[in-house]
Protein backbone atom coordinates (compact mmCIF):
# COMPACT_ATOMS: atom_id res chain seq x y z
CA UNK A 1 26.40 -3.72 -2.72
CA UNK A 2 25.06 -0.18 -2.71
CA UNK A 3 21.58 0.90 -2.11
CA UNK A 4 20.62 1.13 -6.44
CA UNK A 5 22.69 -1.90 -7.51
CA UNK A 6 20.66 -4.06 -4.78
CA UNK A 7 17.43 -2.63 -6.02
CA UNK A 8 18.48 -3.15 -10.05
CA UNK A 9 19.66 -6.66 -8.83
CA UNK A 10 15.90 -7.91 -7.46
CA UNK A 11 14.10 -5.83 -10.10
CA UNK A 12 16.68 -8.34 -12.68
CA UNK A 13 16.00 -11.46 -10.94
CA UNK A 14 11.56 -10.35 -10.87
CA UNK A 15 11.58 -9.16 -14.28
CA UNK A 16 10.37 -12.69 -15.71
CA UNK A 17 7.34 -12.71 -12.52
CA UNK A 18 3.68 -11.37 -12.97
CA UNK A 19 2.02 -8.95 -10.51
CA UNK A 20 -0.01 -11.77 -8.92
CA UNK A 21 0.20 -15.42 -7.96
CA UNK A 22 -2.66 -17.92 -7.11
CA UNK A 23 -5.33 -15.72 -8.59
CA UNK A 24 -5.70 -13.17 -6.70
CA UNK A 25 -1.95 -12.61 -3.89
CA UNK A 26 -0.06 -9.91 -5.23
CA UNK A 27 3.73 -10.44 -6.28
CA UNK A 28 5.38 -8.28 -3.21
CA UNK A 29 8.94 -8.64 -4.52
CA UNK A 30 9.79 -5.22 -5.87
CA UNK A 31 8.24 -3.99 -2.88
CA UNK A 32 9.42 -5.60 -0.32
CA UNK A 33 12.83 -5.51 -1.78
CA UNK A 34 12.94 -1.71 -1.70
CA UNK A 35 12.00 -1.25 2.00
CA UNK A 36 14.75 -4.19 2.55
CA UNK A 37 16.76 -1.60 0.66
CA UNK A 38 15.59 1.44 2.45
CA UNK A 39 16.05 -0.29 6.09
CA UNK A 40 19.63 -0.86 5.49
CA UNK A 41 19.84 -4.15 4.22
CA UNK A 42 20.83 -4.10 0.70
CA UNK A 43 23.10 -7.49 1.61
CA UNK A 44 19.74 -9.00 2.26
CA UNK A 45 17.85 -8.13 -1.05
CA UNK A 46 19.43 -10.95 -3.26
CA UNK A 47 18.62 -13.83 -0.64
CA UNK A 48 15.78 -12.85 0.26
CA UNK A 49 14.14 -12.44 -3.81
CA UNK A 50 15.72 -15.88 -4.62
CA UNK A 51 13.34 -17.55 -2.15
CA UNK A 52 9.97 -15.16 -2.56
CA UNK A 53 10.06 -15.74 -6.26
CA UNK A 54 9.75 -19.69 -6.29
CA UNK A 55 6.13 -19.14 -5.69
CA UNK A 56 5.64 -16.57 -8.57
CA UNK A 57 4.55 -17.27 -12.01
CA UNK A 58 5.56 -15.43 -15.46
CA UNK A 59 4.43 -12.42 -16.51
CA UNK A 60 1.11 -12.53 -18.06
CA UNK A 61 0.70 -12.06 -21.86
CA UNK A 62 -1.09 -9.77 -23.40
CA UNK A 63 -4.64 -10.61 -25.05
CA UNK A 64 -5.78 -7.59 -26.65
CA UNK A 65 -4.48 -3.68 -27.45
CA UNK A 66 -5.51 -0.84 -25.48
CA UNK A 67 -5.80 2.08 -27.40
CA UNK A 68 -5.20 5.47 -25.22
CA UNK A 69 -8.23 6.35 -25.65
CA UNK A 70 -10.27 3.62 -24.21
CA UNK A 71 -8.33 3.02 -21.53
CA UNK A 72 -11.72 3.38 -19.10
CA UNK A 73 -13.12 0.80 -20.90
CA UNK A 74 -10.25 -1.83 -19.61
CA UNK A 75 -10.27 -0.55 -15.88
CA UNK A 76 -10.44 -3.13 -13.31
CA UNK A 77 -10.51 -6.10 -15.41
CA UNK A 78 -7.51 -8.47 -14.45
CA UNK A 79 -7.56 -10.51 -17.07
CA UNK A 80 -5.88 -7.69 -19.61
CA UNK A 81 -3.09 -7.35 -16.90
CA UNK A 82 -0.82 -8.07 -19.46
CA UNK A 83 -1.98 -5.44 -21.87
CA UNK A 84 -2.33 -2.64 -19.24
CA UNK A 85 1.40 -3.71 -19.13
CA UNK A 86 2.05 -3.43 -23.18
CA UNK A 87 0.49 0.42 -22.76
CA UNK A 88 1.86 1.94 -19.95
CA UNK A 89 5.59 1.13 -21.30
CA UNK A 90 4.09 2.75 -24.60
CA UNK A 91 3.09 5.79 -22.97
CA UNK A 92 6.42 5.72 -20.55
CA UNK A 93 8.46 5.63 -23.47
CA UNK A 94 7.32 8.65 -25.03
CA UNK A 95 7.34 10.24 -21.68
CA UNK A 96 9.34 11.49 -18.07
CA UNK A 97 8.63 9.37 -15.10
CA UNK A 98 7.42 12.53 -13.10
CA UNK A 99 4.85 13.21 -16.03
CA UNK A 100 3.58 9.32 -16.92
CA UNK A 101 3.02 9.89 -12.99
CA UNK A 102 0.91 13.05 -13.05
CA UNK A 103 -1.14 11.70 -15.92
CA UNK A 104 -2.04 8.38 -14.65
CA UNK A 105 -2.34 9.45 -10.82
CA UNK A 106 -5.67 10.89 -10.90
CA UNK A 107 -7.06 8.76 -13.53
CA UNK A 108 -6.77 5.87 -11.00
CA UNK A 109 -7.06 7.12 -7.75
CA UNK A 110 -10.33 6.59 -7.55
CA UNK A 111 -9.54 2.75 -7.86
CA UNK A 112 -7.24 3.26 -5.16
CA UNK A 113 -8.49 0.04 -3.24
CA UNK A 114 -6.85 -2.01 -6.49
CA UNK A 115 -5.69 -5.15 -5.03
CA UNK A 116 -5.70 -4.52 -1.67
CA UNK A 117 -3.85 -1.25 -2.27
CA UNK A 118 -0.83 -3.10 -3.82
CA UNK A 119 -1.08 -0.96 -6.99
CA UNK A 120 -0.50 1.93 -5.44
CA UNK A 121 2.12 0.77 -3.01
CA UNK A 122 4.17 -1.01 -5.56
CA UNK A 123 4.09 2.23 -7.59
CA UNK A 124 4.85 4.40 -5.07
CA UNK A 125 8.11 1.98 -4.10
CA UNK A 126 8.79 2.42 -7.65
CA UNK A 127 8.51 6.47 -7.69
CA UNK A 128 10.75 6.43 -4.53
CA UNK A 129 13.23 4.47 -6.19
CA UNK A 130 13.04 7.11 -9.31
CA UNK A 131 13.04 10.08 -7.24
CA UNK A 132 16.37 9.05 -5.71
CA UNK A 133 17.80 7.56 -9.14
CA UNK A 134 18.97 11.53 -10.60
CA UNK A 135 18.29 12.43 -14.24
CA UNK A 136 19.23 8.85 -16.01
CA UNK A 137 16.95 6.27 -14.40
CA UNK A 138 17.90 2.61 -15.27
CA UNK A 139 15.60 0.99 -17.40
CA UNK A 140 14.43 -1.35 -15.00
CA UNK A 141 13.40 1.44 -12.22
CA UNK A 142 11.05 3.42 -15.11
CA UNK A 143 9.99 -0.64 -16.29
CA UNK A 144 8.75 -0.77 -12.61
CA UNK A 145 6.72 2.39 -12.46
CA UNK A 146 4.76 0.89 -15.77
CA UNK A 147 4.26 -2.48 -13.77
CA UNK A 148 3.10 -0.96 -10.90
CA UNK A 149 0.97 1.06 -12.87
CA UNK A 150 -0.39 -1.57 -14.94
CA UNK A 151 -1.44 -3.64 -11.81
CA UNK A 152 -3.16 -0.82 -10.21
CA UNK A 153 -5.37 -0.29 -13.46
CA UNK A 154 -6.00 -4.01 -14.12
CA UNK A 155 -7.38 -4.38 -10.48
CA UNK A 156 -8.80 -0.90 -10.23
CA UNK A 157 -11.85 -1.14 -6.94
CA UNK A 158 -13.84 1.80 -6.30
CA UNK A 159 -15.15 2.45 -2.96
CA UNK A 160 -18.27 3.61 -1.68
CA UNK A 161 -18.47 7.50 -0.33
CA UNK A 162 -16.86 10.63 -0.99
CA UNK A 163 -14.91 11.70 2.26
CA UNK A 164 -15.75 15.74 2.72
CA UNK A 165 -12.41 15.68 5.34
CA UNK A 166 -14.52 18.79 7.14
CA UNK A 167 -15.98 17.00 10.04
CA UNK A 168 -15.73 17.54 13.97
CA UNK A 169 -13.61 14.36 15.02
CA UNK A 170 -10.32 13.31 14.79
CA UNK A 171 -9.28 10.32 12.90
CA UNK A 172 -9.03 8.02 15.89
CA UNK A 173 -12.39 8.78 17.01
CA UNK A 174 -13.54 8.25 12.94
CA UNK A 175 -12.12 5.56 13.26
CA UNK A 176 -13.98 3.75 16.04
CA UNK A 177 -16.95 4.82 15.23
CA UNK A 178 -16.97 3.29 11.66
CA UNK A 179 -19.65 1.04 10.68
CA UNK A 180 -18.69 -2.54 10.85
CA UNK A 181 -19.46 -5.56 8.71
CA UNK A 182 -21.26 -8.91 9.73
CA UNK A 183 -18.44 -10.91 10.02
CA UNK A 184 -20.37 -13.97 9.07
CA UNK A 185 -21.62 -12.49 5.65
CA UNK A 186 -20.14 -14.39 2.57
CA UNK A 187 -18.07 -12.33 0.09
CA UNK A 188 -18.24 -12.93 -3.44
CA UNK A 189 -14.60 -13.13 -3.68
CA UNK A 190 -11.58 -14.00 -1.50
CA UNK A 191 -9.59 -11.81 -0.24
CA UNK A 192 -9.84 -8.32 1.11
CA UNK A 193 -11.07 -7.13 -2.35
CA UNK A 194 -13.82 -10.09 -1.77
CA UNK A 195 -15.07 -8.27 1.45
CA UNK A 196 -14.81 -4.87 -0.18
CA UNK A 197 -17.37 -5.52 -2.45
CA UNK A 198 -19.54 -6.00 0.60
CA UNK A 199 -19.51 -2.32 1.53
CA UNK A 200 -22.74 -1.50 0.07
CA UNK A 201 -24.62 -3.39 2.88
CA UNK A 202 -23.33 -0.69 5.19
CA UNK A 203 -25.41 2.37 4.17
CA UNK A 204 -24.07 4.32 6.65
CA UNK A 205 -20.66 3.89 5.84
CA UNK A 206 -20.30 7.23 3.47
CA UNK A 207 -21.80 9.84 6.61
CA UNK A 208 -19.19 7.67 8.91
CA UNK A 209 -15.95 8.63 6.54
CA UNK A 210 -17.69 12.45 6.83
CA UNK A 211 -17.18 12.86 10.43
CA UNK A 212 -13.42 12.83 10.37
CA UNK A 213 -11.95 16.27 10.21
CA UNK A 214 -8.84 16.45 8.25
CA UNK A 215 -5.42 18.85 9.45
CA UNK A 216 -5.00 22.16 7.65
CA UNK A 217 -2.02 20.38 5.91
CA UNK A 218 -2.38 17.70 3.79
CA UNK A 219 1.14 15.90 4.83
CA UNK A 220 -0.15 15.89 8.60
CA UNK A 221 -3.47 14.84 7.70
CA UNK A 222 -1.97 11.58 6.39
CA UNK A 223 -0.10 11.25 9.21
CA UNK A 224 -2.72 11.51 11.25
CA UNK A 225 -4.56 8.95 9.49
CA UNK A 226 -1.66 6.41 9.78
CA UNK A 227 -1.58 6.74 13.52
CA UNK A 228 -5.37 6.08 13.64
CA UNK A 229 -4.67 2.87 11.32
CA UNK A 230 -1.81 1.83 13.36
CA UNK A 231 -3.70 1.27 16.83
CA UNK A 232 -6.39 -0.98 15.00
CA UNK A 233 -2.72 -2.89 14.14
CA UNK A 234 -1.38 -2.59 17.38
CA UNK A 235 -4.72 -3.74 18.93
CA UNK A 236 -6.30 -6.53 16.66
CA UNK A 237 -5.14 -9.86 16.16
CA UNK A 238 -8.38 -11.33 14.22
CA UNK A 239 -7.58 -10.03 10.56
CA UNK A 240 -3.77 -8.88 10.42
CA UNK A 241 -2.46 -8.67 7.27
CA UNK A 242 -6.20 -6.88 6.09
CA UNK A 243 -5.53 -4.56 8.98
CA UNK A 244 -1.67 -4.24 7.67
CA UNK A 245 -2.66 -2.04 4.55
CA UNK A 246 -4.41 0.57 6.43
CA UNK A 247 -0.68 1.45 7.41
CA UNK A 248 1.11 0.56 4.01
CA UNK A 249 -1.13 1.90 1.86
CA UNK A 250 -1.50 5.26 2.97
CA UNK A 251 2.10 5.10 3.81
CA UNK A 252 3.09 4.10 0.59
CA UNK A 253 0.55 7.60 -0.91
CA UNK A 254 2.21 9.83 1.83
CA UNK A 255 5.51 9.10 0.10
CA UNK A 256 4.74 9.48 -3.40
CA UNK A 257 3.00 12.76 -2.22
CA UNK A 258 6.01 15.37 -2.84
CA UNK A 259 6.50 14.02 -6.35
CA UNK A 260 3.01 14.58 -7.10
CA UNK A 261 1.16 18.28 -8.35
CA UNK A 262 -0.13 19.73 -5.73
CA UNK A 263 -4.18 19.59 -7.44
CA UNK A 264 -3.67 16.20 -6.25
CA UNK A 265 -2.73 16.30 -2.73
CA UNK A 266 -6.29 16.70 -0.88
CA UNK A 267 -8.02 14.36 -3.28
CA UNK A 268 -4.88 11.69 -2.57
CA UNK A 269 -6.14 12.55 1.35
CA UNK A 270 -9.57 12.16 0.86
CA UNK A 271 -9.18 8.86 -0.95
CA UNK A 272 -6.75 7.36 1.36
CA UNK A 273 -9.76 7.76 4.20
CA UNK A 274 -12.18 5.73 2.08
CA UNK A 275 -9.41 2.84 1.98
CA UNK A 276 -8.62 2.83 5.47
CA UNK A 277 -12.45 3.39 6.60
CA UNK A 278 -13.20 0.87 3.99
CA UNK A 279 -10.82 -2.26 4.97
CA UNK A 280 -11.78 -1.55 9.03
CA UNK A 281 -15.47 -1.46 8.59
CA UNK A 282 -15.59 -4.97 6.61
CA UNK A 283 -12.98 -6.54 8.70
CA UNK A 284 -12.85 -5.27 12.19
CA UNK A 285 -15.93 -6.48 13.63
CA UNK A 286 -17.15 -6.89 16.38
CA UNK A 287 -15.43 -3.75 18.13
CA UNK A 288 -12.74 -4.70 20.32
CA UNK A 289 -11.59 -2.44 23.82
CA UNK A 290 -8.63 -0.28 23.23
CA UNK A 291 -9.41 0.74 19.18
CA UNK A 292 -9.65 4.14 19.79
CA UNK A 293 -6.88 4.47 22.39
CA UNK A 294 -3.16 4.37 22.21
CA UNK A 295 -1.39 1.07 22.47
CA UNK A 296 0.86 0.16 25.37
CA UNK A 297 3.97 1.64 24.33
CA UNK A 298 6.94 0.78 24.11
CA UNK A 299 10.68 2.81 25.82
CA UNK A 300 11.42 6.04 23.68
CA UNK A 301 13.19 4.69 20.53
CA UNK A 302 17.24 4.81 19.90
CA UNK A 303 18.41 4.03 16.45
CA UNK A 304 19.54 0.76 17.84
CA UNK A 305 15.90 0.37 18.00
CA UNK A 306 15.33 1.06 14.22
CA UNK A 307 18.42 -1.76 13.64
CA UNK A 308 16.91 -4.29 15.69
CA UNK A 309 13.92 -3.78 14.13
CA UNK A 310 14.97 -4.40 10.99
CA UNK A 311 17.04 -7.10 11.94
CA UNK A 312 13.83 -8.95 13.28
CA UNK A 313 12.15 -8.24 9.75
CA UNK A 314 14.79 -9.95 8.02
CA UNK A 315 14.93 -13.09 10.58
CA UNK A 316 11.24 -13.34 9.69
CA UNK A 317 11.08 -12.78 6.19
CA UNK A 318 7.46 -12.08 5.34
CA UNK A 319 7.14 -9.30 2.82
CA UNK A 320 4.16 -7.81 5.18
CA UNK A 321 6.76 -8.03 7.87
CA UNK A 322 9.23 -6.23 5.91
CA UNK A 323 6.99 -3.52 4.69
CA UNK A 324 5.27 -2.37 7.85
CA UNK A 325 8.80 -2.12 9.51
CA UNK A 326 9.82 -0.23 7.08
CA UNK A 327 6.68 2.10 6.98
CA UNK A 328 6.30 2.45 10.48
CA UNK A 329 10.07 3.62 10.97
CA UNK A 330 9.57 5.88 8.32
CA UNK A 331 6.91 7.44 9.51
CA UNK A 332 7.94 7.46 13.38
CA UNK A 333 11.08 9.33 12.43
CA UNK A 334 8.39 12.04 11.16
CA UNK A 335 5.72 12.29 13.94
CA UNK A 336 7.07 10.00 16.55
CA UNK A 337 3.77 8.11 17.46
CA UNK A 338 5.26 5.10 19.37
CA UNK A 339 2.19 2.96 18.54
CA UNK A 340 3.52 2.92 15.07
CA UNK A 341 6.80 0.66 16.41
CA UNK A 342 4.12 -1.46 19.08
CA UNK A 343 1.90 -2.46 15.82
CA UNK A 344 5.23 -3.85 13.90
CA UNK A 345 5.91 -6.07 16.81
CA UNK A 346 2.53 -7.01 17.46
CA UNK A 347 1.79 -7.79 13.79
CA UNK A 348 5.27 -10.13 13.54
CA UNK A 349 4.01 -12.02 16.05
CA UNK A 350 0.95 -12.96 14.41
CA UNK A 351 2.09 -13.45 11.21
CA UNK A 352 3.80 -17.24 10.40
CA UNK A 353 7.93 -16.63 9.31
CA UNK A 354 8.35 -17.22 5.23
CA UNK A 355 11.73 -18.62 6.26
């Protein structure tokens, strides 16, 4: 099975499942089936979907119409999931994929936090799939740009701050010296959009996300963010799959970023910061030695390295698992920061096997 029929295969056997699952978990198939697909292991997909989805439930229906126009008015509020659904296959229908994507990117970046990050990961997954698909996309690849667009306005979380990216320290230093959370402070929801909502209580949380001074070049300035995120991976064992998203998610915008008008790369940068500043400083507390240093690291990489790698995601078979492998290859093959490989094994080791 080839590389698109794997992909249109899980997209057919998800295309009955809703974007979340016991309130508040996000539905990871599509995702996690594309990196499958990306690492190689398009044998894998079918398996592997058959088994995630018996913890899924349907699709939700739709309760109410959202006219174009007052879309704001429906941002962030889960419970029209289904309807944010019903309107962006309205507006993808009358539309290309590359413009439904330009309209809709900056309208909810600024939610870019939405569950977790998953919106934005799931619809950059879907954009990669589109970008690769030529001028005929299958109906179910556009289908999954509207559902991964839908999720990410139905769970739409602004942030706290306004990163200026013109500061005097790198992002590892940034990094460490983010404000951090009391751990013992209750949330008002589970989750890591729970502890989000206790950013306020860190007033000095929007000067921290100032200090960090961004790379001429938008591209390397993700980059270098994704490093940063990947030693607090590599290094932390208290909060891992929180501490997994600072790598996916900006990951997931540093791949949608070519497809994207290029208004919209520094504010994609600047936005990206606020996540990853945002999930450390609520979770990653108290400080821990090593955070702002490199992680042992491991014997220059081979592409048996990659293979094994990707073997060991599939033996494992959690869709975190199979993400950040797939992330951190990716972006190792661009910058070749070896922490980026120590974090995946450190984070499979914490995280219990879904088979």
């Amino acid at each position: 099975m080839d590389m698109t029929e794997a992909m249109l295969d899980a997209l057919d056997r998800l295309s009955d499942t809703g974007p979340e699952y016991r309130e508040i978990l996000a539905n990871h198939g599509p995702m996690a089936a594309e990196a499958l697909v990306r690492l190689g292991r398009g044998e894998a997909v079918s398996r592997w979907v058959e088994q995630y989805k018996r913890k899924l439930t349907p699709q939700p229906v739709a309760v109410d119409r959202i006219e174009p126009s007052e879309w704001q008015r429906y941002l962030g509020q889960p419970r029209f999931l289904g309807d944010w659904t019903v309107l962006m296959r309205r507006e993808l229908s009358e539309r290309s994929w590359s413009a439904m994507l330009a309209r809709w990117w900056p309208r909810l970046l600024p939610g870019l936090a939405a569950s977790a990050t998953h919106g934005v990961i799931r619809t950059a997954h879907a954009v990669r799939s589109l970008a690769n698909a030529g001028n005929d996309p299958h109906p179910l690849l556009l289908d999954e740009l509207a559902r991964g667009l839908a999720f990410w306005a139905a769970r739409y979380q602004t942030l706290p701050g306004a990163p200026s990216l013109t500061g005097n320290v790198t992002a590892v230093v940034a990094v460490a010296n983010l404000p951090r959370l009391d751990p013992d402070l209750d949330a008002p929801e589970p989750g890591i959009i729970g502890r989000l909502r206790l950013l306020p209580s860190l007033p000095s949380f929007s000067s921290a996300l100032d200090r960090w001074k961004a790379p001429s070049d938008p591209h390397m300035a993700l980059a270098e963010l994704i490093s940063a995120a990947a030693r607090v991976v590599a290094v932390r064992d208290d909060a891992p799959i929180a501490y997994c998203h600072t790598v996916t998610g900006p990951a997931a915008v540093r791949m949608t970023l070519s497809q994207l008008p290029e208004s919209l790369w520094w504010p994609s940068v600047a936005a990206t910061w606020q996540v990853i500043g945002s999930i450390i400083s609520v979770f990653a507390a108290p400080r821990q030695d090593g955070e702002s240093s490199p992680a042992p690291l491991s014997e220059p990489p081979t592409d048996d390295t990659f293979y094994d790698l990707a073997e060991l995601a599939v033996a494992h078979g959690d869709e975190h698992v199979i993400k950040l492998t797939e992330a951190a290859i990716r972006e190792y093959r661009i910058i070749e920061d070896q922490t980026l490989l120590a974090a995946v094994d450190r984070f499979r080791s914490r995280v219990p096997t879904n088979l």
